[in-house]
C-alpha atoms as a PDB file:
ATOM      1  CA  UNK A   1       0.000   0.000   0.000  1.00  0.00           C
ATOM      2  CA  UNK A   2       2.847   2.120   0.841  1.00  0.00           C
ATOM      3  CA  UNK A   3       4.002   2.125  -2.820  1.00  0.00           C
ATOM      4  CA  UNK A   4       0.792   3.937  -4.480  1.00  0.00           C
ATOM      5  CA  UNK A   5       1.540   7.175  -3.063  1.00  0.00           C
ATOM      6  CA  UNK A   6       3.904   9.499  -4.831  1.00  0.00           C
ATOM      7  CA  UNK A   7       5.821  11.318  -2.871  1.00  0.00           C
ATOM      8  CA  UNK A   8       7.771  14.554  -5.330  1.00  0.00           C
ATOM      9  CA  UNK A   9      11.010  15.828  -3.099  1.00  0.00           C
ATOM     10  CA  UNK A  10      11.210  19.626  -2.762  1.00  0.00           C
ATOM     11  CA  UNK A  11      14.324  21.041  -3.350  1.00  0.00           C
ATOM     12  CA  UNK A  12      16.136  17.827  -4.534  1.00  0.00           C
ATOM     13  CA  UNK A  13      19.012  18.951  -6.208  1.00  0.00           C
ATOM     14  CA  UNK A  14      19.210  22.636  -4.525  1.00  0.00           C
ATOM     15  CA  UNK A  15      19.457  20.849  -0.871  1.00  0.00           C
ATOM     16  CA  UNK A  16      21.847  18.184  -1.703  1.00  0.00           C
ATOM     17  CA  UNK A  17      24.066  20.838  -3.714  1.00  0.00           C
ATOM     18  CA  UNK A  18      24.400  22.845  -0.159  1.00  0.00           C
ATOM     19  CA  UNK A  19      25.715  19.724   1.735  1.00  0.00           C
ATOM     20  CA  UNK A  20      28.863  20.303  -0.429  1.00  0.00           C
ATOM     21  CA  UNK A  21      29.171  16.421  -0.590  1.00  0.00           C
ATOM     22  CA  UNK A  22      32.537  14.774  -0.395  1.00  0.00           C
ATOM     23  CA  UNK A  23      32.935  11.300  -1.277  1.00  0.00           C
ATOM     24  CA  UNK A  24      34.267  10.378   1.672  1.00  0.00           C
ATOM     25  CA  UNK A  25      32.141  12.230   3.888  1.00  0.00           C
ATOM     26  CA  UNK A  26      29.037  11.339   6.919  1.00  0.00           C
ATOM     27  CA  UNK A  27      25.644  12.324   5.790  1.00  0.00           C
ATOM     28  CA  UNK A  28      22.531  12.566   7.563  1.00  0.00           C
ATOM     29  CA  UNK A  29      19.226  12.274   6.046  1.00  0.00           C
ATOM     30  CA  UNK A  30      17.283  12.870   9.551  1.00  0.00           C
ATOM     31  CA  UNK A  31      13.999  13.251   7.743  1.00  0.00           C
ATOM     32  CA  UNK A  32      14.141  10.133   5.157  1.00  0.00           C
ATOM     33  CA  UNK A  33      10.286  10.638   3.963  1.00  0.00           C
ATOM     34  CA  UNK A  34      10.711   8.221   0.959  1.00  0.00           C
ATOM     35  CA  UNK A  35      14.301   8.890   0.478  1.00  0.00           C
ATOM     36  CA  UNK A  36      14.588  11.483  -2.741  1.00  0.00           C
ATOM     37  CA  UNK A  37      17.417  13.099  -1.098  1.00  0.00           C
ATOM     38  CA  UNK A  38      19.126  10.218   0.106  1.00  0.00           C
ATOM     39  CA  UNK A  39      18.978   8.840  -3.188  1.00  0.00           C
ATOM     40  CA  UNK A  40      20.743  11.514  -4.439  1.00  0.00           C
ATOM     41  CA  UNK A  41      23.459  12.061  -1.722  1.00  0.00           C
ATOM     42  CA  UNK A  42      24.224   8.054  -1.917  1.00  0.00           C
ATOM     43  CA  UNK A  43      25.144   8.743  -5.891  1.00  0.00           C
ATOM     44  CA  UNK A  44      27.731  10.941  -5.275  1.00  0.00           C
ATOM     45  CA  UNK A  45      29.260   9.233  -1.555  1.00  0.00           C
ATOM     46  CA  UNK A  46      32.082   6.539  -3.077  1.00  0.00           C
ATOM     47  CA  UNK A  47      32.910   3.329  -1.590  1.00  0.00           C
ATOM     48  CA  UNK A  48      33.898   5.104   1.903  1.00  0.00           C
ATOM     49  CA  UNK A  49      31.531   7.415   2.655  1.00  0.00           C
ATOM     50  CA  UNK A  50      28.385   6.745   4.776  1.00  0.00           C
ATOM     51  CA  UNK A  51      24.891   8.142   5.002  1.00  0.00           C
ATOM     52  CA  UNK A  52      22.696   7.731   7.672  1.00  0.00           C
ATOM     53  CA  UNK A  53      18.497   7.711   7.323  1.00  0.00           C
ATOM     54  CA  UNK A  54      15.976   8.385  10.443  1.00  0.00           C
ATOM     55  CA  UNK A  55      12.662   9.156  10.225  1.00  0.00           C
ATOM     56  CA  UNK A  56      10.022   7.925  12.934  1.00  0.00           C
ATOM     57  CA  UNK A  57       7.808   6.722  10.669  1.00  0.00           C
ATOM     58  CA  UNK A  58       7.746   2.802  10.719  1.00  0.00           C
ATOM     59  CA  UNK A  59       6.823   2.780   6.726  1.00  0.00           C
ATOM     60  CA  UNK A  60       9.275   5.029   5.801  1.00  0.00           C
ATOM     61  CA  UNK A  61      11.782   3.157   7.707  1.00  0.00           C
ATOM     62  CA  UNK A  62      10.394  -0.217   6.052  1.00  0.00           C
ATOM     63  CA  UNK A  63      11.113   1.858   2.571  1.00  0.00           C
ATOM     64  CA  UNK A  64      14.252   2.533   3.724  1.00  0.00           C
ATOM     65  CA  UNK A  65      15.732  -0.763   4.067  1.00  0.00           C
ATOM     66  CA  UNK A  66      14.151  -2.180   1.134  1.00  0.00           C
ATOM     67  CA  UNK A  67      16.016   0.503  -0.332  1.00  0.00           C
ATOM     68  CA  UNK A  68      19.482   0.551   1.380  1.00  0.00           C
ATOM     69  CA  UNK A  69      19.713  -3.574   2.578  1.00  0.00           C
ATOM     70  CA  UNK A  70      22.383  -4.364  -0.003  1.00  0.00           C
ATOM     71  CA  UNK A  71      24.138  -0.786   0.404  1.00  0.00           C
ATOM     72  CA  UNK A  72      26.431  -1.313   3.472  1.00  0.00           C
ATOM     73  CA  UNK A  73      27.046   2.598   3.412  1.00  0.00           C
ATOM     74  CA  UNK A  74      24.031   3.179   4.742  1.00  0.00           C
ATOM     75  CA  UNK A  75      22.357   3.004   8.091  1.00  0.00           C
ATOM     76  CA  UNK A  76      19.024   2.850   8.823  1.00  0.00           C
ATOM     77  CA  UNK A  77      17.351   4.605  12.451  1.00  0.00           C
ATOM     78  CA  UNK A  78      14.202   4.947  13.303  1.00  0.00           C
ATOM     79  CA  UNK A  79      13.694   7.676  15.691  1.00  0.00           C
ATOM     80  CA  UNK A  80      13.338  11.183  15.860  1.00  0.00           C
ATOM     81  CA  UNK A  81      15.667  14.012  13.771  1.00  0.00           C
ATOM     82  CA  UNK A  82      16.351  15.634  17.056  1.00  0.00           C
ATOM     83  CA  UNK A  83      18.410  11.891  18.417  1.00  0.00           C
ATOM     84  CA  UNK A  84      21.117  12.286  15.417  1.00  0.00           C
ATOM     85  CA  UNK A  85      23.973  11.803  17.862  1.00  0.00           C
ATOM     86  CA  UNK A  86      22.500   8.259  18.782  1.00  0.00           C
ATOM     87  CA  UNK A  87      22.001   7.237  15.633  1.00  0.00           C
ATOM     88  CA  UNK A  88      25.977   8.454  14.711  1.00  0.00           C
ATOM     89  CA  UNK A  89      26.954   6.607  17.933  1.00  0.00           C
ATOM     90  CA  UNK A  90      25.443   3.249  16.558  1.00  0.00           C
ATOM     91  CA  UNK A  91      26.886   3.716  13.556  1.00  0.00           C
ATOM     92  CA  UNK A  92      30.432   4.010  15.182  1.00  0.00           C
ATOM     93  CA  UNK A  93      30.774   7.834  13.910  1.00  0.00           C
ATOM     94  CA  UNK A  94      31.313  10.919  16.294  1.00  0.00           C
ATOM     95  CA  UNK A  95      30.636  13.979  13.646  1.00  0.00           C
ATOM     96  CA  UNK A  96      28.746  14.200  10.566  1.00  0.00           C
ATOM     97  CA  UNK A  97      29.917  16.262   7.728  1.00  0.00           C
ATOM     98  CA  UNK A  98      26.059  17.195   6.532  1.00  0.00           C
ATOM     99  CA  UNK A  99      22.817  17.165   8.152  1.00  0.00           C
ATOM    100  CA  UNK A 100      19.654  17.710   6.453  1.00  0.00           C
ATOM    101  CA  UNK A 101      16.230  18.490   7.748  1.00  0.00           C
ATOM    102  CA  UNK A 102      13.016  18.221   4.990  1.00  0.00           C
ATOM    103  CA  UNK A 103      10.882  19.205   8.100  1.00  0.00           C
ATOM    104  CA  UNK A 104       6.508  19.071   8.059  1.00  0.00           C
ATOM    105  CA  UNK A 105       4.595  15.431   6.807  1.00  0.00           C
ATOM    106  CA  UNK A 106       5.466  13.569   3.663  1.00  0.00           C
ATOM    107  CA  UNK A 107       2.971  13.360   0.682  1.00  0.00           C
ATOM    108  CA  UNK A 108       2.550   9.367   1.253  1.00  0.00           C
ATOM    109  CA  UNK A 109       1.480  10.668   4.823  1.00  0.00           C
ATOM    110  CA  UNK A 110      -1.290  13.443   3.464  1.00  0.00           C
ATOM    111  CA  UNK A 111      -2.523  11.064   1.168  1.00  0.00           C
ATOM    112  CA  UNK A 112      -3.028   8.183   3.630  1.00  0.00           C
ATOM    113  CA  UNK A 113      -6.324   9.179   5.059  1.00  0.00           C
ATOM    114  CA  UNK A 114      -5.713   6.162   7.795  1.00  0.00           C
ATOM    115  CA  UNK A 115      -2.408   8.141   9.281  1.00  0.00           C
ATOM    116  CA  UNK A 116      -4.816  11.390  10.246  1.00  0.00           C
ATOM    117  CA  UNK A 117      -3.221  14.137   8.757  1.00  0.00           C
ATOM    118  CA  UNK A 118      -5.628  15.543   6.466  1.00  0.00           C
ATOM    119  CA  UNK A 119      -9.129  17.066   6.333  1.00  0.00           C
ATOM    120  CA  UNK A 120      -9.838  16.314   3.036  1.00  0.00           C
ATOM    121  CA  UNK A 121      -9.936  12.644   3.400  1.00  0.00           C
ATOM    122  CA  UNK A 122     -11.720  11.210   6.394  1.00  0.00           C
ATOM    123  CA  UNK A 123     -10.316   8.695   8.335  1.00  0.00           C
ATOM    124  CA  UNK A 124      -8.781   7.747  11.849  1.00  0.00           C
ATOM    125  CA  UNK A 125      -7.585  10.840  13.786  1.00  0.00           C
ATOM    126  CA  UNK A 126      -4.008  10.079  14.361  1.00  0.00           C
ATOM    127  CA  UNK A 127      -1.269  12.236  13.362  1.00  0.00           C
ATOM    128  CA  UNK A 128       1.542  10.456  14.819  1.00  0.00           C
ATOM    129  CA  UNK A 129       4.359  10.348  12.842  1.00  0.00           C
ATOM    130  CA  UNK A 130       5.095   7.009  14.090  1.00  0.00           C
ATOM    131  CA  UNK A 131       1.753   5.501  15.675  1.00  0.00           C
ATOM    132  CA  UNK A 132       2.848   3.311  17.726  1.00  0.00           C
ATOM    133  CA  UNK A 133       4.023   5.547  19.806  1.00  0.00           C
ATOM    134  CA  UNK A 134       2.829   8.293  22.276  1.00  0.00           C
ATOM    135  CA  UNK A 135      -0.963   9.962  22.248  1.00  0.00           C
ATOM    136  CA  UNK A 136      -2.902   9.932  19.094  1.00  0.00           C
ATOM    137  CA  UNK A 137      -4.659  13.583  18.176  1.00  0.00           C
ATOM    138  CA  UNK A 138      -8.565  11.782  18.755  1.00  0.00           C
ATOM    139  CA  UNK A 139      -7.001  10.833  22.521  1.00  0.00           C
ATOM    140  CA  UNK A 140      -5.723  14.092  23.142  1.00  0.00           C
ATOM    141  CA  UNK A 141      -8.692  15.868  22.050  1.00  0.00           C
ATOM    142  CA  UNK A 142     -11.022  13.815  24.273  1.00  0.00           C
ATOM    143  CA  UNK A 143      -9.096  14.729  27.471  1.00  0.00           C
ATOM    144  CA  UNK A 144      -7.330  18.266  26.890  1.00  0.00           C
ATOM    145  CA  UNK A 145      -8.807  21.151  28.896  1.00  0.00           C
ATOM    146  CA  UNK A 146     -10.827  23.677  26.299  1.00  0.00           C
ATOM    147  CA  UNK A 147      -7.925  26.225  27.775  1.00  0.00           C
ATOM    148  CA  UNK A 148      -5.169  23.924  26.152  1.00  0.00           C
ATOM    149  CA  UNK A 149      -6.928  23.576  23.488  1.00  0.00           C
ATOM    150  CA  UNK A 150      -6.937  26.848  22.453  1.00  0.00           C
ATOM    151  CA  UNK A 151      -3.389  27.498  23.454  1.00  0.00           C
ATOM    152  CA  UNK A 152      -2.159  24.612  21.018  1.00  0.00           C
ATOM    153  CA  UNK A 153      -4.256  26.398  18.187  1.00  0.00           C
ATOM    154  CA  UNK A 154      -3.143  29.885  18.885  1.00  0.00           C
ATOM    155  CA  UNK A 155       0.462  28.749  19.780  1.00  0.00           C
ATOM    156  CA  UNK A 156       0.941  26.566  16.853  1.00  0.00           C
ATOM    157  CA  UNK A 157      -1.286  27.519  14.343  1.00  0.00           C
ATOM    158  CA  UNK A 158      -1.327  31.201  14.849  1.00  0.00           C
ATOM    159  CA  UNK A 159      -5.057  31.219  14.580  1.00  0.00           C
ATOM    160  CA  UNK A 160      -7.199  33.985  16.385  1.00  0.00           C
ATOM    161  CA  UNK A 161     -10.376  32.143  17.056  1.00  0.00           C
ATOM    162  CA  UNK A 162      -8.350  29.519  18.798  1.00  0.00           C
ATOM    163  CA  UNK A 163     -10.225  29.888  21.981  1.00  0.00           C
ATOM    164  CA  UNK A 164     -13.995  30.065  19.918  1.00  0.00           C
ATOM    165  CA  UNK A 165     -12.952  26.765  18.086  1.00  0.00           C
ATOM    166  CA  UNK A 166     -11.538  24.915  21.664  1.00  0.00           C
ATOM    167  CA  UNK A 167     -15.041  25.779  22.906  1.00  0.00           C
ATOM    168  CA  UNK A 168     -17.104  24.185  19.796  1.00  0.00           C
ATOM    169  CA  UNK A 169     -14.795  21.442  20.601  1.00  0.00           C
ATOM    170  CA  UNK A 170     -15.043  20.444  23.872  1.00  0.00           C
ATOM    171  CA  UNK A 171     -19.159  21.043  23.800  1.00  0.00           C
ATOM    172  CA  UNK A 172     -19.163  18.826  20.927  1.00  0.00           C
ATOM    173  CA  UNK A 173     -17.473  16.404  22.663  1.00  0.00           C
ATOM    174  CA  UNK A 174     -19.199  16.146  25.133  1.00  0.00           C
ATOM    175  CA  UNK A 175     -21.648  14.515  22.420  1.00  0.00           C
ATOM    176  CA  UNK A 176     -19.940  12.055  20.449  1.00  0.00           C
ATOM    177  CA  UNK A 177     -16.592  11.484  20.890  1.00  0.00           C
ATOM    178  CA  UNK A 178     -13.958  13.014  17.755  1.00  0.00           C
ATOM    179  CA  UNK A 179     -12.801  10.412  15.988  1.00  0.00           C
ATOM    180  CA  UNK A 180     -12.165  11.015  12.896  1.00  0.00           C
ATOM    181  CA  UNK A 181     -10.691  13.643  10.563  1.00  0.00           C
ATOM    182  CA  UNK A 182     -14.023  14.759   8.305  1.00  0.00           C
ATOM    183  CA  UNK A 183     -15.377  14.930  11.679  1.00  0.00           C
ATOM    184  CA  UNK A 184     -13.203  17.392  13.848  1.00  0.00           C
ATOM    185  CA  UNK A 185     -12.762  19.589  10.354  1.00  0.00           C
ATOM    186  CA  UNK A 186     -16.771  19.721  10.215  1.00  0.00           C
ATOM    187  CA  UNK A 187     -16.691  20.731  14.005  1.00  0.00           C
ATOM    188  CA  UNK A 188     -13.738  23.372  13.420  1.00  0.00           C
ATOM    189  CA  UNK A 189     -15.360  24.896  10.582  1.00  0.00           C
ATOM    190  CA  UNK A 190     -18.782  25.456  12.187  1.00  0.00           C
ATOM    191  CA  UNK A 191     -17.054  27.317  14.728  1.00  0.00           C
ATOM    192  CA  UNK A 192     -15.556  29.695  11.699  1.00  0.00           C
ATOM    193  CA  UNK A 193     -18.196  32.536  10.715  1.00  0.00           C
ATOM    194  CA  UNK A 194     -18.938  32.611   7.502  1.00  0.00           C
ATOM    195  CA  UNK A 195     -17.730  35.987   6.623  1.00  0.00           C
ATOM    196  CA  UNK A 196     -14.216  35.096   8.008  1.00  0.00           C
ATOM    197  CA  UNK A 197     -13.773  31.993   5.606  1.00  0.00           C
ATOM    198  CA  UNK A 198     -14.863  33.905   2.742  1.00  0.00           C
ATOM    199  CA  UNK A 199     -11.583  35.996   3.522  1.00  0.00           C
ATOM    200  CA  UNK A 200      -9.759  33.363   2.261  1.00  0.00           C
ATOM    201  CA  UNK A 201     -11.226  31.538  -0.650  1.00  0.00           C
ATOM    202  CA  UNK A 202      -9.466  28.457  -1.104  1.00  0.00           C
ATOM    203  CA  UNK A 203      -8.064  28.016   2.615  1.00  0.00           C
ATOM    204  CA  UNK A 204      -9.913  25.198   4.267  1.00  0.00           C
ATOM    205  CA  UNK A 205     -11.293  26.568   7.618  1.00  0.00           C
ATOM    206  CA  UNK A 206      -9.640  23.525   9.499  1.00  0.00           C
ATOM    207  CA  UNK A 207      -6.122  24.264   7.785  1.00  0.00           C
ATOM    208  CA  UNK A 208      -4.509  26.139  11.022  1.00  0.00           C
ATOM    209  CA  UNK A 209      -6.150  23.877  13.760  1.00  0.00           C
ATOM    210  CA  UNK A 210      -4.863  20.646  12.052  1.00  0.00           C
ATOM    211  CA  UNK A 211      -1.554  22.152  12.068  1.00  0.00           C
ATOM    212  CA  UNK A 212      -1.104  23.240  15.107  1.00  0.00           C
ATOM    213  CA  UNK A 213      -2.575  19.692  17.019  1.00  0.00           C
ATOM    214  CA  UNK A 214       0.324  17.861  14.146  1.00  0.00           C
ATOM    215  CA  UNK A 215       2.574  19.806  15.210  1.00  0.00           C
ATOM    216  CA  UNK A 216       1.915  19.454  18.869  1.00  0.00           C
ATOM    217  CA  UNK A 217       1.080  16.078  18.973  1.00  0.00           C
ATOM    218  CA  UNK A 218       4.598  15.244  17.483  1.00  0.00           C
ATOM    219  CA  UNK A 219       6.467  17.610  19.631  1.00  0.00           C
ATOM    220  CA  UNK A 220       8.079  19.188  16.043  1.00  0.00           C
ATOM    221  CA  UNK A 221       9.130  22.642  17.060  1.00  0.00           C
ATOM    222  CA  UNK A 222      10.875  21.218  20.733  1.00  0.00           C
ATOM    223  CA  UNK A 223      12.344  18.393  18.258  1.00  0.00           C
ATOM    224  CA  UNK A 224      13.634  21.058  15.745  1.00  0.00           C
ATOM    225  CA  UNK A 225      15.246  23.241  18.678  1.00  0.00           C
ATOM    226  CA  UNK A 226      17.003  20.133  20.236  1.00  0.00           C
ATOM    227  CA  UNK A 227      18.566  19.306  16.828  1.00  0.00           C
ATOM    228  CA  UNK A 228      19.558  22.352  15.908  1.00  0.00           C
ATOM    229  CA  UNK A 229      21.433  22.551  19.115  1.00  0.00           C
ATOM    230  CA  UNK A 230      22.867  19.212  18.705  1.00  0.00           C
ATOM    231  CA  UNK A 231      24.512  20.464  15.446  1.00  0.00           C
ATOM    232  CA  UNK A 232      26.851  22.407  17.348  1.00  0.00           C
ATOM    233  CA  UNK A 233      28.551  19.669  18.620  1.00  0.00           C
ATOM    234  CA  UNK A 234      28.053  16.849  16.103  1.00  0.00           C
ATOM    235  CA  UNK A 235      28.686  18.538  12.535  1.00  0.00           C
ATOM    236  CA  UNK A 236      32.364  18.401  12.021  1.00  0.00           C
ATOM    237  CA  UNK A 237      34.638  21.682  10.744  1.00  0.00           C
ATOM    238  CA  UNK A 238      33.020  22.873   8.023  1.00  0.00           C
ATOM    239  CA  UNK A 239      29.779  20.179   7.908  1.00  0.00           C
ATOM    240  CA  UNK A 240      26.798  21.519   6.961  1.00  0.00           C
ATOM    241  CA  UNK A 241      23.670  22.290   8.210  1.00  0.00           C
ATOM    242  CA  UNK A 242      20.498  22.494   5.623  1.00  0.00           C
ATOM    243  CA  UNK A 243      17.139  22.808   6.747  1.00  0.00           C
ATOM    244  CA  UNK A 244      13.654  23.200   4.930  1.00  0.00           C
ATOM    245  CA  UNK A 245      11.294  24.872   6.950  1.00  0.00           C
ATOM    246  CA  UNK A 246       7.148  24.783   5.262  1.00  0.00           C
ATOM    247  CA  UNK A 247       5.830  26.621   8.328  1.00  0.00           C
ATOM    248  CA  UNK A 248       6.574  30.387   9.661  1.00  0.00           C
ATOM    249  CA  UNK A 249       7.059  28.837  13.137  1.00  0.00           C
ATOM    250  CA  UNK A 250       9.488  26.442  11.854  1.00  0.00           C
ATOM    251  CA  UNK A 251      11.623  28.802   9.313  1.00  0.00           C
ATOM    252  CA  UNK A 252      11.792  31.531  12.320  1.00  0.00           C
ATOM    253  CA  UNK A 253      13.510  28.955  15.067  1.00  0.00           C
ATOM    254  CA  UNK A 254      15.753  28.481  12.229  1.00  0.00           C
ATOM    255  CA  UNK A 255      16.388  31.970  11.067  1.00  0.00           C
ATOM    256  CA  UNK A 256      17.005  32.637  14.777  1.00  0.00           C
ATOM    257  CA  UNK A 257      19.672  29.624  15.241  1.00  0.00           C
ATOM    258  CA  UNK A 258      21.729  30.950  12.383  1.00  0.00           C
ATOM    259  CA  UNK A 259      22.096  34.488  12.980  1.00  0.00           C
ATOM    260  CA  UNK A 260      22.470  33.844  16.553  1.00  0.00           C
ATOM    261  CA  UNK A 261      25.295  31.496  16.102  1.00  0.00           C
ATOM    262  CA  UNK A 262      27.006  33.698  13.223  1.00  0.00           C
ATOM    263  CA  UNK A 263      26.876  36.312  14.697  1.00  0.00           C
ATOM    264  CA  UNK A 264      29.698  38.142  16.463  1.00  0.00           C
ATOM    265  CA  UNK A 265      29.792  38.187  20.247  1.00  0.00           C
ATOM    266  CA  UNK A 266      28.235  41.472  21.619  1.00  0.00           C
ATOM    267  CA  UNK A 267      31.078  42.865  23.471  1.00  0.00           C
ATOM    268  CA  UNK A 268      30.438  46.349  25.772  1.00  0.00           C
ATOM    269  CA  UNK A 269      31.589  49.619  23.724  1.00  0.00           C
ATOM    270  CA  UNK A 270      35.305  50.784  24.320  1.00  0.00           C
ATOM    271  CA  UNK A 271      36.162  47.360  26.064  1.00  0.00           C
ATOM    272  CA  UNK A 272      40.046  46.920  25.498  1.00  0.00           C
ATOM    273  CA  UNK A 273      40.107  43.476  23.201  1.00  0.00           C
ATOM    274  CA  UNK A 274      41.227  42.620  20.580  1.00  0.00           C
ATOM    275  CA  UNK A 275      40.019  40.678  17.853  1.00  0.00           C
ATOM    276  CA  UNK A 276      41.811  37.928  17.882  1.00  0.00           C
ATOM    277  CA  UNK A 277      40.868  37.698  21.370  1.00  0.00           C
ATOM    278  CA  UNK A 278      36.744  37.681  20.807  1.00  0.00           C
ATOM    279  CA  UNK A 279      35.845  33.975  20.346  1.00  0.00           C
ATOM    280  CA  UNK A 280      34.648  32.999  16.691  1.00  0.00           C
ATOM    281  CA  UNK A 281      31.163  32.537  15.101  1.00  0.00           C
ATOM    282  CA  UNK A 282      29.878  29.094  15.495  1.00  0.00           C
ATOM    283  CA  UNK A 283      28.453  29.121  11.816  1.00  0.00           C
ATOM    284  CA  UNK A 284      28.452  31.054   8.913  1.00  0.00           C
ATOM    285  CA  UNK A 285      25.455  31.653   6.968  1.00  0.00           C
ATOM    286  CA  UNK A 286      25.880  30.120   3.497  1.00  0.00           C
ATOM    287  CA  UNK A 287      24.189  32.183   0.682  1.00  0.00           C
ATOM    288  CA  UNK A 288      20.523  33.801   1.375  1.00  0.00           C
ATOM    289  CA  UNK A 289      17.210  31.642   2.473  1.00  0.00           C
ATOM    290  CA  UNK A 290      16.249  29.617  -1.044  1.00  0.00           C
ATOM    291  CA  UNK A 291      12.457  29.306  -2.626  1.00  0.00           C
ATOM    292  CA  UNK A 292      11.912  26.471  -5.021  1.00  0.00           C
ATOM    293  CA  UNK A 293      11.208  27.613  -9.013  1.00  0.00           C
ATOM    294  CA  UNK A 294       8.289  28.466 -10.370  1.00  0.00           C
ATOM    295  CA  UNK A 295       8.904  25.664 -12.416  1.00  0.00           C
ATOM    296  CA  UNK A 296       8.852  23.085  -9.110  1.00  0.00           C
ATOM    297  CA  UNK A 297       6.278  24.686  -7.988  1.00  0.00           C
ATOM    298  CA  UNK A 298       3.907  23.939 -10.678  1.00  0.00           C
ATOM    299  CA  UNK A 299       5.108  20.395 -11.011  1.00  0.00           C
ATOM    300  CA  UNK A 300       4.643  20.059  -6.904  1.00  0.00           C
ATOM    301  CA  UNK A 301       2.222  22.650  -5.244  1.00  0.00           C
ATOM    302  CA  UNK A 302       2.869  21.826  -2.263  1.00  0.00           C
ATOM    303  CA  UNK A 303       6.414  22.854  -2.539  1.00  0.00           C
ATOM    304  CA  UNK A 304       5.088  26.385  -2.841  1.00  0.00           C
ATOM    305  CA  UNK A 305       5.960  27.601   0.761  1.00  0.00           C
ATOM    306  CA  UNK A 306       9.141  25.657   1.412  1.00  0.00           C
ATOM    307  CA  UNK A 307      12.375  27.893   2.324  1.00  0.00           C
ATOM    308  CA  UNK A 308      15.810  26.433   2.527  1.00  0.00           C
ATOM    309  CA  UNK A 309      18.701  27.831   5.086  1.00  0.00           C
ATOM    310  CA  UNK A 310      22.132  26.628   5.271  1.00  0.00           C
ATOM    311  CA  UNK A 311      24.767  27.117   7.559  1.00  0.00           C
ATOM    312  CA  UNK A 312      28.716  25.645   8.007  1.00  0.00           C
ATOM    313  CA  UNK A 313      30.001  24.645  11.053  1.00  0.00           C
ATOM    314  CA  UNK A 314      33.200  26.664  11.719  1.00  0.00           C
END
């Protein structure tokens, strides 16, 4: 089942272009999805380099090692991006010389209505990116306070009427229980006015709430902090760092990281140092934030708000 949906990887060529790939070199696909950038990074490693694949996704890691069994370059993790540094330790590796985040939910995951993702196809209300683990979204719902509710909607998906949709939520609840994904859209959108919606033709209603309980369900934004951090200790002189962000919260953590840790450090006005004596950038910003074509775009609509940042490890 896993096979009939296509999956079209954003940025293919762009992102594997800023790892700067060596032959030799450690790679780390952290975000495997169905493996178009891996793909691509394993034809260019030679017989010594190594590339390592984690995604948290039990049927992306099954893909995976269909892929990759006979290719003993390549491990194969299953956990989340933010663990890299386990997943180098089993390999026997102590620095990688890329890393490469494709952060948000695959295509094959959208288009499974069983995995709970979307509103346009009804089906279980899940949106784990691995379900076997953890709190589905339909289990969350039926026990979260209407107050964290609406903090997860506002907080994640930047949506205003978070605390009018928590309320339809929790009174429809106490109904019928939410269990499915036609189901809490229908409830989210009846909490919408219609004179708001019509503000933006085209935008399902239920577009920002299903966001923001993805995101929160699978703990992406504390994930994406704790790798990025994890980066400054495990990419090696001059290793890469390439990240790309679909979501404002996402490309803003990221934004931050990098011009925090290439920048200068602040020191007090008329302080006798010198500057060989101030301690060096962390990373240096490589290039400006990249957009796909307006060619990809039309081949891949959903590629349309991807941004790309890189940074080098110093």
């Amino acid at each position: 089942m896993d096979n009939t949906f296509k999956h079209e990887t954003v940025l293919l060529h762009e992102a594997v272009e800023a790892l700067n790939i060596k032959e030799d070199g450690i790679y780390i696909d952290a975000t495997f999805g169905r493996g178009g950038h891996s793909a691509e990074i394993v034809r260019q490693l030679g017989s010594k380099g190594r590339l390592i694949v984690i995604d948290k996704d039990p049927l992306a890691i099954a893909h995976a090692k269909g892929a990759y069994k006979e290719d003993n370059r390549v491990l194969v993790w299953q956990g989340s991006f933010k663990d890299f540094p386990d997943a180098l330790q089993e390999a026997g590796l102590s620095k990688a010389d890329g890393v490469l985040l494709d952060l948000g939910v695959s295509s094959p995951q959208l288009d499974d209505a069983s995995r709970g993702f979307s509103f346009m196809r009804d089906g279980a209300l899940d949106m784990r990116m691995n379900p076997d683990v953890g709190e589905s979204a339909a289990e969350w719902l039926a026990r979260a306070s209407e107050e964290d509710i609406a903090n997860v909607i506002y907080q994640y998906g930047e949506d205003k009427l978070s605390r009018r949709i928590a309320r339809t939520i929790v009174s429809r609840r106490a109904e019928v229980a939410i269990a499915t994904t036609l189901q809490l859209a229908e409830i989210i959108a009846s909490a919408i006015p219609m004179r708001l919606q019509k503000k933006e033709p085209g935008k399902h209603p239920a577009t920002r709430s299903f966001q923001a309980i993805r995101i929160f369900i699978n703990r992406e934004l504390e994930d994406l902090n704790e790798c990025l951090n994890n980066s400054k200790e495990f990419l090696a002189d001059k290793g890469r760092l390439v990240v790309i962000c679909f979501h404002s919260l996402e490309d803003r953590i990221v934004k931050r990281f990098l011009k925090k840790e290439s920048s200068a450090p602040r020191v007090p006005r008329g302080l006798p140092i010198m500057d060989e004596q101030l301690s060096r950038p962390l990373f240096k910003l490589v290039g400006k934030a990249i957009k796909p074509s307006q060619d990809e775009i039309g081949l891949n609509v959903r590629s349309r708000s991807a941004i790309m940042r890189i940074g080098e490890r110093q």
